[in-house]
Protein backbone atom coordinates (compact mmCIF):
# COMPACT_ATOMS: atom_id res chain seq x y z
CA UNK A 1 37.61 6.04 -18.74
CA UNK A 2 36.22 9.39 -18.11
CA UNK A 3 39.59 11.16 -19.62
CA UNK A 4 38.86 9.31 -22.59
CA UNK A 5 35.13 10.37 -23.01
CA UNK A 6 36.15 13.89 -22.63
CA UNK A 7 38.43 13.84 -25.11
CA UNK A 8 36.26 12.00 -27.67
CA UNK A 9 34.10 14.94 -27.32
CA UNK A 10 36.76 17.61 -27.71
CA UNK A 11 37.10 15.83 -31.05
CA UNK A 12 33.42 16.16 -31.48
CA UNK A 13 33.50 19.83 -30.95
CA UNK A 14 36.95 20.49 -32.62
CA UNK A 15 36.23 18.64 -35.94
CA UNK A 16 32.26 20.39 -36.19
CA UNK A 17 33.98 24.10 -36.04
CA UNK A 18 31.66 24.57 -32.48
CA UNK A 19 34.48 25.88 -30.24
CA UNK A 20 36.00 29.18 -29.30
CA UNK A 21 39.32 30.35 -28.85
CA UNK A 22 40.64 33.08 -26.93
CA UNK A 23 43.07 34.97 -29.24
CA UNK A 24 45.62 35.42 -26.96
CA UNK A 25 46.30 31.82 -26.57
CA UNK A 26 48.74 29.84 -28.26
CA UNK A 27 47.48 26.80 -29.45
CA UNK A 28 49.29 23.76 -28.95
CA UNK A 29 51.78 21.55 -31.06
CA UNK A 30 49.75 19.43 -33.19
CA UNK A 31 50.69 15.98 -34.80
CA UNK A 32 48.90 13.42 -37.24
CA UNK A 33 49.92 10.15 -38.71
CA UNK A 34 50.87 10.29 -42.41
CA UNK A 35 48.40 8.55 -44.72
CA UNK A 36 49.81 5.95 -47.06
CA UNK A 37 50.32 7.57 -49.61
CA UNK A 38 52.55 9.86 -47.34
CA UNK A 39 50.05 12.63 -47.48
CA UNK A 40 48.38 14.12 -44.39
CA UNK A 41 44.51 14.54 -43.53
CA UNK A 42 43.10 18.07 -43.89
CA UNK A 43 43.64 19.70 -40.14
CA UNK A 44 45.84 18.39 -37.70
CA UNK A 45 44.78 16.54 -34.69
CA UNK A 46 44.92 18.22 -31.25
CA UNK A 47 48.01 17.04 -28.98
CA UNK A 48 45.83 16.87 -26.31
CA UNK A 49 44.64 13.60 -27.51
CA UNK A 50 48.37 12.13 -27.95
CA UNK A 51 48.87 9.23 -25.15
CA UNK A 52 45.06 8.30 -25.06
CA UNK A 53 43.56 5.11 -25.88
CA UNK A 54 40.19 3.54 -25.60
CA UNK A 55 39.17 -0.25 -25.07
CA UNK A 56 38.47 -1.95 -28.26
CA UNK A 57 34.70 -1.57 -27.79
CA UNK A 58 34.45 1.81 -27.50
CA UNK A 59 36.77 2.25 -30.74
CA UNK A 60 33.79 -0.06 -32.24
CA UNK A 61 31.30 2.08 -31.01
CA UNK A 62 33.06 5.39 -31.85
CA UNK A 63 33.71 3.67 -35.29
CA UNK A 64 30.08 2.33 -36.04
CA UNK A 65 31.92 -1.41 -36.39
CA UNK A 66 31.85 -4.49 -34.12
CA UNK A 67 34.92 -5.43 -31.79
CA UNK A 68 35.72 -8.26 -34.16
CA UNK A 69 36.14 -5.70 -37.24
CA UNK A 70 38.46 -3.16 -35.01
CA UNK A 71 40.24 -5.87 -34.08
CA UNK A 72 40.72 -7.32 -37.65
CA UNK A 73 41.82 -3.77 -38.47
CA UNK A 74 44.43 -3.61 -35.44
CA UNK A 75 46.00 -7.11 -36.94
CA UNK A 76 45.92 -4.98 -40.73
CA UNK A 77 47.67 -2.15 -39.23
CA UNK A 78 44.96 0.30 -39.84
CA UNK A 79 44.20 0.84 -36.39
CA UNK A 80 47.18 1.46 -33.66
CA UNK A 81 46.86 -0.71 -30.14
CA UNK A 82 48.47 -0.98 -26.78
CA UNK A 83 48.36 -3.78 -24.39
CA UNK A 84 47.31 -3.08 -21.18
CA UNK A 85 48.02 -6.37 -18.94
CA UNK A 86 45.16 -8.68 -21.07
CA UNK A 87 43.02 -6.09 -22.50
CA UNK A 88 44.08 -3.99 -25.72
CA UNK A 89 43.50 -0.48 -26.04
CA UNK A 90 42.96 1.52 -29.11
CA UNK A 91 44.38 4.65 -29.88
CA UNK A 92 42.37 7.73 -30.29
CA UNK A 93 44.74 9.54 -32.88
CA UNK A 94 44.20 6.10 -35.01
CA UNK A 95 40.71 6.39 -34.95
CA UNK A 96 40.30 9.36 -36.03
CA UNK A 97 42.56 9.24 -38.40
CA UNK A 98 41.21 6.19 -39.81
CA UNK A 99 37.81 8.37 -39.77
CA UNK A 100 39.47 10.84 -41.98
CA UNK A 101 40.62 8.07 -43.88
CA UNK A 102 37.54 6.55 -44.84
CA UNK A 103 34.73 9.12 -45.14
């Protein structure tokens, strides 16, 4: 769980502008989901949160919506989830593309 906090506020500081980067490093691949209408949000999304996922009520919380509306949004395909044994888990490139989505 702690993994997933950190990167939730990586996000944080990479989507407000409030990080620096040292010149001579070479920033990572980046990769975003394609919108419907097969256009991409402005800015890609970090790699480094590729592979991470949160429990459904901390994609509520991050979200501002109750567990019952993420999960209503998993079953509409807006949201992307794994299954971990009986618990689902929530994507972090999902949410935040869905946050790009809907502003």
């Amino acid at each position: 769980m702690g993994r997933h906090l950190a990167a939730a506020a990586a996000h944080d500081m990479y989507a407000t502008g409030h990080y620096v980067m040292d010149p001579g490093v070479v920033a990572p691949q980046v990769t975003d989901e394609a919108l419907p209408g097969g256009s991409f949000p402005e800015g890609p999304l970090p790699a480094v949160f590729e592979g991470l996922s949160v429990p459904i009520r901390t994609a509520a919380s991050l979200l501002g919506l109750s567990p019952w509306t993420v999960a209503h949004l998993i079953e509409r395909g807006e949201l992307v989830s794994e299954r971990g044994g009986q618990y689902r888990y929530v994507t972090l490139t999902s949410i935040f593309s869905y946050r790009r989505r809907t502003r």
